[in-house]
Protein backbone atom coordinates (compact mmCIF):
# COMPACT_ATOMS: atom_id res chain seq x y z
CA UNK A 1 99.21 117.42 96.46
CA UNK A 2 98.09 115.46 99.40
CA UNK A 3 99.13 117.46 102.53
CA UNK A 4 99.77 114.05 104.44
CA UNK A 5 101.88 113.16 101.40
CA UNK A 6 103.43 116.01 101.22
CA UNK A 7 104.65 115.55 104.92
CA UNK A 8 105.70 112.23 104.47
CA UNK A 9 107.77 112.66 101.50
CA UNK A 10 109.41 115.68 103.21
CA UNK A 11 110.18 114.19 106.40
CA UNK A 12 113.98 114.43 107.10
CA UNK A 13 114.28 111.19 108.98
CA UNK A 14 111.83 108.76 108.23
CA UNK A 15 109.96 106.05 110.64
CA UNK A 16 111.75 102.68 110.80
CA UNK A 17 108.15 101.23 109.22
CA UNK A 18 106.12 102.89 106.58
CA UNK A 19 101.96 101.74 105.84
CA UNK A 20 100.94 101.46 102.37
CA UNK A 21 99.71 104.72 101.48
CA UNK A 22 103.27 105.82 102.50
CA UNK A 23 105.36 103.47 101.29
CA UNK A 24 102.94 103.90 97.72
CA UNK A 25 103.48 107.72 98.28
CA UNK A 26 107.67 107.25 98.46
CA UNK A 27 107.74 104.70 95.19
CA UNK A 28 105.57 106.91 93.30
CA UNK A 29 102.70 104.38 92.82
CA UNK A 30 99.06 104.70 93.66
CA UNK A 31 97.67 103.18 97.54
CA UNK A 32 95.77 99.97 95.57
CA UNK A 33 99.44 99.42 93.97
CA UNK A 34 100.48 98.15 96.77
CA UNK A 35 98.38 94.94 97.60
CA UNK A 36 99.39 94.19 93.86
CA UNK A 37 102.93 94.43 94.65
CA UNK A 38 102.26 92.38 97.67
CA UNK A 39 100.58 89.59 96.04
CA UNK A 40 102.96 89.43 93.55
CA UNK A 41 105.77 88.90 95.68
CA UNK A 42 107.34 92.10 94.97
CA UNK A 43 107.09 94.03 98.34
CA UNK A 44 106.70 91.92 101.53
CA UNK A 45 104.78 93.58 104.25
CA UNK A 46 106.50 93.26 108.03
CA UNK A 47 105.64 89.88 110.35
CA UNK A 48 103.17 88.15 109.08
CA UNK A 49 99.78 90.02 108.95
CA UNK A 50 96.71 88.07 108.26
CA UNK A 51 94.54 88.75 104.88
CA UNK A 52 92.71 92.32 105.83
CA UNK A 53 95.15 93.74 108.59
CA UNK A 54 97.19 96.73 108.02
CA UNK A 55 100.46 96.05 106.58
CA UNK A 56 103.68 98.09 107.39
CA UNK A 57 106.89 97.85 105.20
CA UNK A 58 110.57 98.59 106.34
CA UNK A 59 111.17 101.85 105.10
CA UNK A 60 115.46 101.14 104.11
CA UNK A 61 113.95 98.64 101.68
CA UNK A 62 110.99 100.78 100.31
CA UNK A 63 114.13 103.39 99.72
CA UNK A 64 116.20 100.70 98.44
CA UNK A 65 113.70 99.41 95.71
CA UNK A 66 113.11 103.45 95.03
CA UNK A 67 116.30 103.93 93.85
CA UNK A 68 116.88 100.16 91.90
CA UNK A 69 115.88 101.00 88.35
CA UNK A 70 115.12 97.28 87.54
CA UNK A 71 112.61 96.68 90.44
CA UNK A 72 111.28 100.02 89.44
CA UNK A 73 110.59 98.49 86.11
CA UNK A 74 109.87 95.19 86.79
CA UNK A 75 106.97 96.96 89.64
CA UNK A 76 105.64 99.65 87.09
CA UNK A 77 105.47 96.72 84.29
CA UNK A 78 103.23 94.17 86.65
CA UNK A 79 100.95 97.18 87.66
CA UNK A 80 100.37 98.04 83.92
CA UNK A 81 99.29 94.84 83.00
CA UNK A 82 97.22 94.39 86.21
CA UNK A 83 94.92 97.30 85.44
CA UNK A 84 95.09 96.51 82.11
CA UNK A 85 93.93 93.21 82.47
CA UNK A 86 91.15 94.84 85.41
CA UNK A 87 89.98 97.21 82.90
CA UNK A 88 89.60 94.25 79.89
CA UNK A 89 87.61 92.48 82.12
CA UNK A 90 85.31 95.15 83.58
CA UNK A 91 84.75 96.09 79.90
CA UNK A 92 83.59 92.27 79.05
CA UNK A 93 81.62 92.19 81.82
CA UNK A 94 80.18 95.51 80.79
CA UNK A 95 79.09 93.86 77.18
CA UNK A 96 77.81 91.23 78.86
CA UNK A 97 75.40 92.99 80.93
CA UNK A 98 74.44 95.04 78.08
CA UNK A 99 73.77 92.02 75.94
CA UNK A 100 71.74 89.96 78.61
CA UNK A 101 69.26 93.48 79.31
CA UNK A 102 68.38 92.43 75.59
CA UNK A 103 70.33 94.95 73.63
CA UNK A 104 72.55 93.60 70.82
CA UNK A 105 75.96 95.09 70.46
CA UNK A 106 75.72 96.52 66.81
CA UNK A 107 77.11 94.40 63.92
CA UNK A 108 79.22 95.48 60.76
CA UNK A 109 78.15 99.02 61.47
CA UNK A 110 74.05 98.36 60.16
CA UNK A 111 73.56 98.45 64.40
CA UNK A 112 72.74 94.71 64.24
CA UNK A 113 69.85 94.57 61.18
CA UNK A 114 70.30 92.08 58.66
CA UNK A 115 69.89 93.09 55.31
């Protein structure tokens, strides 16, 4: 484990604010989880940092939505279908620069002859 995530998830009394990687660390997701959860509306970041700042999150509310089982859901759910849907389209885009090098994906197993 992470020896800065170890410390933060064994603090006694925790900071009034938490960053991302913390906050990420206490909900149990990954640090890229979190700009999801921001954009989505789920987690809103303190003030009102522009687009590229670092974003701090009240920590009684990242320990409130730890402990709500339907946020929990609702938060793992989104994040599933975002890398899902990241992973679809990397593989698409994968195919397509495979097929404009020249190579053909295969066809019907006879690797794209026509008999």
């Amino acid at each position: 484990m992470n020896p800065e995530r170890k410390e933060i998830l064994n603090l006694i009394s925790l900071p009034g604010r938490m960053n991302a990687a913390e906050a990420a660390w206490r909900l149990g997701f990954e640090p890229d989880h979190i700009p999801i959860l921001v954009s989505a509306g789920q987690l809103k970041p303190l003030g009102n940092p522009p687009p590229g700042a670092v974003k701090f999150f009240l920590t009684a509310e990242i320990e409130q939505k730890k402990g709500d089982a339907r946020w929990m859901n609702k938060a793992t759910e989104l994040i599933r279908l975002k890398v899902k849907d990241k992973n679809e389209r990397a593989a698409k885009n994968r195919h397509h620069k495979r097929v404009n090098a020249g190579g053909q994906p295969p066809r019907n197993g006879n690797n794209g002859r026509h008999e």
